[in-house]
N, C-alpha and C. Protein backbone atom coordinates (compact mmCIF):
# COMPACT_ATOMS: atom_id res chain seq x y z
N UNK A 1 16.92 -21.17 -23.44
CA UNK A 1 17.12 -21.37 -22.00
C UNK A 1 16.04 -22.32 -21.49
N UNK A 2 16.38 -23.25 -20.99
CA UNK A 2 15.72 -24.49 -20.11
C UNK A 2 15.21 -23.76 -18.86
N UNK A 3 13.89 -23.96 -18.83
CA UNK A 3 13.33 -23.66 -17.52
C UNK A 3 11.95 -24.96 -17.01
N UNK A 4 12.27 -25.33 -15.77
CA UNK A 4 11.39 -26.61 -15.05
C UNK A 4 10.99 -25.78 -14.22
N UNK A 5 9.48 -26.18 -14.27
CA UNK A 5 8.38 -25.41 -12.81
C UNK A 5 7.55 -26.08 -12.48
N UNK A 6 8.04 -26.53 -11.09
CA UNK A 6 7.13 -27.20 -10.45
C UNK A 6 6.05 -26.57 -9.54
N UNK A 7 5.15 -27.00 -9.53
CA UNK A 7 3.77 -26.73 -9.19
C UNK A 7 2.87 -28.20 -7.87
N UNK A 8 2.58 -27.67 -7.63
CA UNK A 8 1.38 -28.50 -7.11
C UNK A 8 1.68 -28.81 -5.71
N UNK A 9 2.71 -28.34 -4.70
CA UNK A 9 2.40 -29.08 -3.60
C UNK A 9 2.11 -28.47 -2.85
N UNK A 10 1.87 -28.98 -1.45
CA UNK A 10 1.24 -27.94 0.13
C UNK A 10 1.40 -29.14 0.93
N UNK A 11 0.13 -28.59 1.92
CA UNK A 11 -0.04 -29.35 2.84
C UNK A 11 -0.67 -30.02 3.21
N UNK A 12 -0.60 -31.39 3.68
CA UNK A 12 -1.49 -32.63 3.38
C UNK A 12 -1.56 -33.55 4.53
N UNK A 13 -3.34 -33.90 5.23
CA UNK A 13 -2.66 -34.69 5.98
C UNK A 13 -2.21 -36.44 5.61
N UNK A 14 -1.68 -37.11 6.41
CA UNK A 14 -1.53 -38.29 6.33
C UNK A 14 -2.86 -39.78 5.50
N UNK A 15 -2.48 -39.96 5.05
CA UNK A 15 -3.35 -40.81 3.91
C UNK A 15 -3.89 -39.95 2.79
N UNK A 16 -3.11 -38.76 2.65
CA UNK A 16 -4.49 -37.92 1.32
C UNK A 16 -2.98 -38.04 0.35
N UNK A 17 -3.95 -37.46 -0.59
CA UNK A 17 -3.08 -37.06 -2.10
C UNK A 17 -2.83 -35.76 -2.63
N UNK A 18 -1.82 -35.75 -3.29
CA UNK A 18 -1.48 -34.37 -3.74
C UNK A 18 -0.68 -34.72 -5.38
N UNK A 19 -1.08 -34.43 -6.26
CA UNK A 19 -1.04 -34.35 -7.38
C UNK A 19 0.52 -33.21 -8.00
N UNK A 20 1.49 -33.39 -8.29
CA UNK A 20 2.39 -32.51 -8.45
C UNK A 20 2.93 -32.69 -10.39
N UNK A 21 3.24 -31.20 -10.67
CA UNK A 21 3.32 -31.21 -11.94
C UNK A 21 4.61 -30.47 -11.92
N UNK A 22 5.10 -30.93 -13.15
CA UNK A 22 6.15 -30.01 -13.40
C UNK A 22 6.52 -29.80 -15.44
N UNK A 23 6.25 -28.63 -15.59
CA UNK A 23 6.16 -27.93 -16.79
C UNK A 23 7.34 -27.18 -17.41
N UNK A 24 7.68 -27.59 -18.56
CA UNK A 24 9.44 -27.64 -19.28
C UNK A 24 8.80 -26.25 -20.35
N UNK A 25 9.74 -25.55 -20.23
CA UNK A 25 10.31 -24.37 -21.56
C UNK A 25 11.38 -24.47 -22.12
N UNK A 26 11.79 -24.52 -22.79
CA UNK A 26 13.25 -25.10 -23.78
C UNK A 26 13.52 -26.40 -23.83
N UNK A 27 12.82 -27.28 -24.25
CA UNK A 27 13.01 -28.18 -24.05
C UNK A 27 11.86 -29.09 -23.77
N UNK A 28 12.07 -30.45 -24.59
CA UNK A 28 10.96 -31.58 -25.02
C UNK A 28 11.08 -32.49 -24.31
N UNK A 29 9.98 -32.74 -23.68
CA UNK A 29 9.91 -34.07 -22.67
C UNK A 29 10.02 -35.52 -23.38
N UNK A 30 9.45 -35.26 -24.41
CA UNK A 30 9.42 -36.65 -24.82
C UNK A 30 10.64 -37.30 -25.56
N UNK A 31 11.91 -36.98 -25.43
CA UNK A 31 12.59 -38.19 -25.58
C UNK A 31 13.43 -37.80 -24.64
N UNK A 32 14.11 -37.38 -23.92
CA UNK A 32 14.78 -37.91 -22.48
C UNK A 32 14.03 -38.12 -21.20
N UNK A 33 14.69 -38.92 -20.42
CA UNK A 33 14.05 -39.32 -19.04
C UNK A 33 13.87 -37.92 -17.93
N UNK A 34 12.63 -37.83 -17.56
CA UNK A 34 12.36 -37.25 -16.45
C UNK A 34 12.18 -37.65 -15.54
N UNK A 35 13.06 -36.77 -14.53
CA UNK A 35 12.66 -37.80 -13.10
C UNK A 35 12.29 -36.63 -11.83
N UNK A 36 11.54 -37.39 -10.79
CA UNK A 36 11.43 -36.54 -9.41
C UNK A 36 12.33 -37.03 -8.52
N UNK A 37 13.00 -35.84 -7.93
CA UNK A 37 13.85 -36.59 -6.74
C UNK A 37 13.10 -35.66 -5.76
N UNK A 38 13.72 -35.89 -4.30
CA UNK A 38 13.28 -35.28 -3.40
C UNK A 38 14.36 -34.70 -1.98
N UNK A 39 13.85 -33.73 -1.41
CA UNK A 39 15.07 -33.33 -0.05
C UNK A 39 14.16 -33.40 0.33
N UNK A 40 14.41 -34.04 2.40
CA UNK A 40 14.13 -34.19 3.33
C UNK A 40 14.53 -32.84 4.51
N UNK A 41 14.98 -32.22 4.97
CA UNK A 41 15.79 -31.82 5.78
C UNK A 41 16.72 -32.24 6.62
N UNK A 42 18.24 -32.49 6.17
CA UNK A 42 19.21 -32.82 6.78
C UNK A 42 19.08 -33.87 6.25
N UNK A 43 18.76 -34.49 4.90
CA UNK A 43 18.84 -35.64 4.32
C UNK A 43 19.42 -35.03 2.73
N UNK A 44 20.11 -36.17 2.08
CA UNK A 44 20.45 -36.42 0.84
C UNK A 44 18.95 -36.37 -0.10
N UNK A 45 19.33 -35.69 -1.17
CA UNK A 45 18.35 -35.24 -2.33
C UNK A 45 18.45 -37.03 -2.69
N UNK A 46 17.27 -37.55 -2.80
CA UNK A 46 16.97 -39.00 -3.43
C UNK A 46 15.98 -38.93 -4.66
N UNK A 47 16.42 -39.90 -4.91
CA UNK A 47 15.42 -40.25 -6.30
C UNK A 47 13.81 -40.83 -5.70
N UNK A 48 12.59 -40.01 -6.77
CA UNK A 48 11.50 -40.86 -6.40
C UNK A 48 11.21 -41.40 -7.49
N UNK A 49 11.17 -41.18 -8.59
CA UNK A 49 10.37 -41.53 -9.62
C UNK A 49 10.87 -41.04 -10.91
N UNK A 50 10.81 -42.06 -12.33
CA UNK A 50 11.50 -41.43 -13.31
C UNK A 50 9.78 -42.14 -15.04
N UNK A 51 10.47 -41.18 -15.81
CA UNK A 51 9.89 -41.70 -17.05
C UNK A 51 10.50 -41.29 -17.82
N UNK A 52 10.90 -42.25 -18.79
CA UNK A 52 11.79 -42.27 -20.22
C UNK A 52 10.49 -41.99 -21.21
N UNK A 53 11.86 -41.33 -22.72
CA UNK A 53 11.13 -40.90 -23.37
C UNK A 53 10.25 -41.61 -24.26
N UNK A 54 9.96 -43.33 -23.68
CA UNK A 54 9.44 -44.72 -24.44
C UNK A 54 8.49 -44.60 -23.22
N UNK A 55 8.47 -43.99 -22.26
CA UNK A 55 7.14 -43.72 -21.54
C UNK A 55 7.18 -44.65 -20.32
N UNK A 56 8.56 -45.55 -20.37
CA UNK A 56 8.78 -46.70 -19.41
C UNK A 56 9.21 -46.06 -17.81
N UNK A 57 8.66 -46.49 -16.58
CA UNK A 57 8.30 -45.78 -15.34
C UNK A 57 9.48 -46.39 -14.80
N UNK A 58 9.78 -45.83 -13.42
CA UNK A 58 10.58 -46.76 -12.59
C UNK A 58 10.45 -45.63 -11.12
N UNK A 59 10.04 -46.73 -9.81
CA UNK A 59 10.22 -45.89 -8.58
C UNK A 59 10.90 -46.32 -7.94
N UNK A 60 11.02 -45.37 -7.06
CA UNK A 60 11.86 -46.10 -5.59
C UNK A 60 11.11 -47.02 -5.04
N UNK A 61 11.83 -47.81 -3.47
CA UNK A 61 10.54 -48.65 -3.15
C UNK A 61 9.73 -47.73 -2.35
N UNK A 62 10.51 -46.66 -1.57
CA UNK A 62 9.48 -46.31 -0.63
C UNK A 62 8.22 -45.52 -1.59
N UNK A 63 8.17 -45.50 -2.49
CA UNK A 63 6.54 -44.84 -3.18
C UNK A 63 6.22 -45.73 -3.93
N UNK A 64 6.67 -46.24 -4.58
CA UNK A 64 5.95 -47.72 -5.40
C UNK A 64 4.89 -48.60 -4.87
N UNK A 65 3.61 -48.06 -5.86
CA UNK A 65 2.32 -48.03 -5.40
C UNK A 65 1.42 -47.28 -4.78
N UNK A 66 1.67 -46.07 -4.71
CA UNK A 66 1.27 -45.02 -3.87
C UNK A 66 2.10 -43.87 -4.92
N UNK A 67 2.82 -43.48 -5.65
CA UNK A 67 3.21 -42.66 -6.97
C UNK A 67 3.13 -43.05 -8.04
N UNK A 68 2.69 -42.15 -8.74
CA UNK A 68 2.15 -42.51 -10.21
C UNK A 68 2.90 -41.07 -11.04
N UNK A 69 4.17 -41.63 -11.57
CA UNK A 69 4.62 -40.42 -12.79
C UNK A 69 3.74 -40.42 -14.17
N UNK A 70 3.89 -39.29 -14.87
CA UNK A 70 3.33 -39.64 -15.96
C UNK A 70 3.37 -38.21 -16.76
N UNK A 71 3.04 -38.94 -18.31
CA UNK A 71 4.03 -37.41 -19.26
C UNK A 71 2.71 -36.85 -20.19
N UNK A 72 2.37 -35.74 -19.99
CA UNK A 72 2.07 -35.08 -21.44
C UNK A 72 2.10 -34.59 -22.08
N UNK A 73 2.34 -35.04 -23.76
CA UNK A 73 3.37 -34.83 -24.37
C UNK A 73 2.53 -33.68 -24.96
N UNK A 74 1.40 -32.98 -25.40
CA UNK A 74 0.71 -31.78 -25.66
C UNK A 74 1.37 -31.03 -25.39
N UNK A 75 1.06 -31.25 -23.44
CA UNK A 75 1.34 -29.50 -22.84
C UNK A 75 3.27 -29.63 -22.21
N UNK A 76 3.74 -30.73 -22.29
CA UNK A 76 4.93 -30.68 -22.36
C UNK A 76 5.01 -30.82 -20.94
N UNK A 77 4.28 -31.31 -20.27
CA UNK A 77 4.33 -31.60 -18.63
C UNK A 77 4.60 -32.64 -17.96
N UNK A 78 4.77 -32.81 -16.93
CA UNK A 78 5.33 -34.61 -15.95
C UNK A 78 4.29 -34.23 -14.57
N UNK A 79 3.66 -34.68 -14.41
CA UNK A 79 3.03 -35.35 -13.31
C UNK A 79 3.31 -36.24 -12.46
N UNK A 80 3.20 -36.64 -11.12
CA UNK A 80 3.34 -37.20 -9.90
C UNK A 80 2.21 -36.96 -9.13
N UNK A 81 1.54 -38.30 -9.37
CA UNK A 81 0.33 -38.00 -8.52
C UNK A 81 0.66 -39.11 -7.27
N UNK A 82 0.48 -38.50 -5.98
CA UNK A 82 1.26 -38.95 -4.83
C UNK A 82 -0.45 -39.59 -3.57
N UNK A 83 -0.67 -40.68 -3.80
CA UNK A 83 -1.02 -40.79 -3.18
C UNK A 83 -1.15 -41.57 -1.90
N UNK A 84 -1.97 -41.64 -1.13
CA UNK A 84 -1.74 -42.79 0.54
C UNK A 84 -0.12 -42.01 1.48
N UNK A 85 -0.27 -41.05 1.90
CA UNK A 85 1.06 -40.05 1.22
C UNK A 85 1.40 -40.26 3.05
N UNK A 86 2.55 -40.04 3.61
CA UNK A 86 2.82 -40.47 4.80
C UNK A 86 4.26 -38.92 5.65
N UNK A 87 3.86 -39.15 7.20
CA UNK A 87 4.97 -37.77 7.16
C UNK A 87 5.77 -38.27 6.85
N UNK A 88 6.88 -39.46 6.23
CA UNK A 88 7.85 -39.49 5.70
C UNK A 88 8.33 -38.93 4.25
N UNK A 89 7.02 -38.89 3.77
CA UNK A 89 6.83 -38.50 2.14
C UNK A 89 7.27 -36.74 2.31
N UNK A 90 7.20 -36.06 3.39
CA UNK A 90 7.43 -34.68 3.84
C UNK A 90 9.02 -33.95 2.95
N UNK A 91 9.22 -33.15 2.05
CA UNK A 91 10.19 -32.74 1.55
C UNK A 91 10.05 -32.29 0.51
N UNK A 92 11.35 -31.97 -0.29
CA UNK A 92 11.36 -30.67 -0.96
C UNK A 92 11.35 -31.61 -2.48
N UNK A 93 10.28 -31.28 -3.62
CA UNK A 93 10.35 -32.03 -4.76
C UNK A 93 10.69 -31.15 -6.00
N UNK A 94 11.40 -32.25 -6.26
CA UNK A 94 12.02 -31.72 -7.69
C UNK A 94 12.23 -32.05 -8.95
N UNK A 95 12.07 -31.51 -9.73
CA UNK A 95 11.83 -31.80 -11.24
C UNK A 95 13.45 -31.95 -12.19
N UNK A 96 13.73 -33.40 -12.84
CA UNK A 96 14.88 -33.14 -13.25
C UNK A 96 15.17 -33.63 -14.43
N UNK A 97 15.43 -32.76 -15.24
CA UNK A 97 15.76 -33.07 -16.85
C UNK A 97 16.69 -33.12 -17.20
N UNK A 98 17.62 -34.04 -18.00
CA UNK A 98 19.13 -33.51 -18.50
C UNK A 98 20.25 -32.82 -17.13
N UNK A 99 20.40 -31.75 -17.57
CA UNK A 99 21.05 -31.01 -16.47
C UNK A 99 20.59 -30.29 -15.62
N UNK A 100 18.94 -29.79 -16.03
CA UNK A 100 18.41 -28.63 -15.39
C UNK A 100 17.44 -29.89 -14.50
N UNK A 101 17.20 -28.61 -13.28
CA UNK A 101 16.82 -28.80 -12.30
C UNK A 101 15.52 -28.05 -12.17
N UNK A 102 14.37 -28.42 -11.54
CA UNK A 102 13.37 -26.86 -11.06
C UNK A 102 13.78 -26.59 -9.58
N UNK A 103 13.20 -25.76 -9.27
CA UNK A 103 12.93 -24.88 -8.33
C UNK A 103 12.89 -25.64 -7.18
N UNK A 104 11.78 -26.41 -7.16
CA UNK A 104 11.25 -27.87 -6.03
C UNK A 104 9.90 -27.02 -5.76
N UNK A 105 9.29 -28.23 -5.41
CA UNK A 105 7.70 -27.13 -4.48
C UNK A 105 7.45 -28.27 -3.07
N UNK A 106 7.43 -27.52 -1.82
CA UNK A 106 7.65 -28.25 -1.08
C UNK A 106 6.05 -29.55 -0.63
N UNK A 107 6.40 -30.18 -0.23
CA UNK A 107 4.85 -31.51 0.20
C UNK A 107 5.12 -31.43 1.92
N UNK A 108 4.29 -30.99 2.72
CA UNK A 108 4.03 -31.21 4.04
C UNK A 108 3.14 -32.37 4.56
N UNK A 109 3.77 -33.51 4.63
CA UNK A 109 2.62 -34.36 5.60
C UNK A 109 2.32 -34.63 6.85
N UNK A 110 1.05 -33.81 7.60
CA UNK A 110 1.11 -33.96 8.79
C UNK A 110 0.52 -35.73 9.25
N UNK A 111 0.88 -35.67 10.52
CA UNK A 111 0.75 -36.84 11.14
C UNK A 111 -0.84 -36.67 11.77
């Protein structure tokens, strides 16, 4: 059984960083693509950020340069370190492998 747990977010104000992880059980990060998407409230779940299992990145524009994905292949984890972070960045993040999904852990950015 596939299980994704994401970890790491709260509440943040405007220009700080928040570092978000997300940690796989059944299942090996390193050869399919992981990606973060995100919910807004009353918005469509979007894509933020992805890494293939060749380690190759790709973001959206609105975080490109200000998100940094990244894999380790040890502890079997994906990272998103989010920084210069804005209340638009505000929503629900999520970890997505294959078919499985995590949980989300929510990011608050106040103004």
């Amino acid at each position: 059984q596939v299980q994704l747990m994401e970890s790491g977010g709260g509440l943040v104000q405007a220009g700080g960083s928040l570092r978000l992880s997300c940690a796989a059980s059944g299942t090996i990060f390193s050869v399919y693509p992981v990606y973060w998407y995100r919910q807004a409230p009353g918005k469509r779940r979007e894509f933020v950020a992805q890494i293939t299992g060749d380690g190759y990145t790709n973001y959206a524009d609105s975080v490109r340069g200000r998100f940094t994905i990244s894999r380790d292949i040890a502890t079997n984890t994906v990272s998103l370190q989010m920084s210069t972070l804005k209340p638009e960045d505000t929503a629900i993040y999520y970890c997505h492998h294959r078919a499985d999904w995590g949980q989300g852990t929510q990011v608050t950015v106040s103004s």
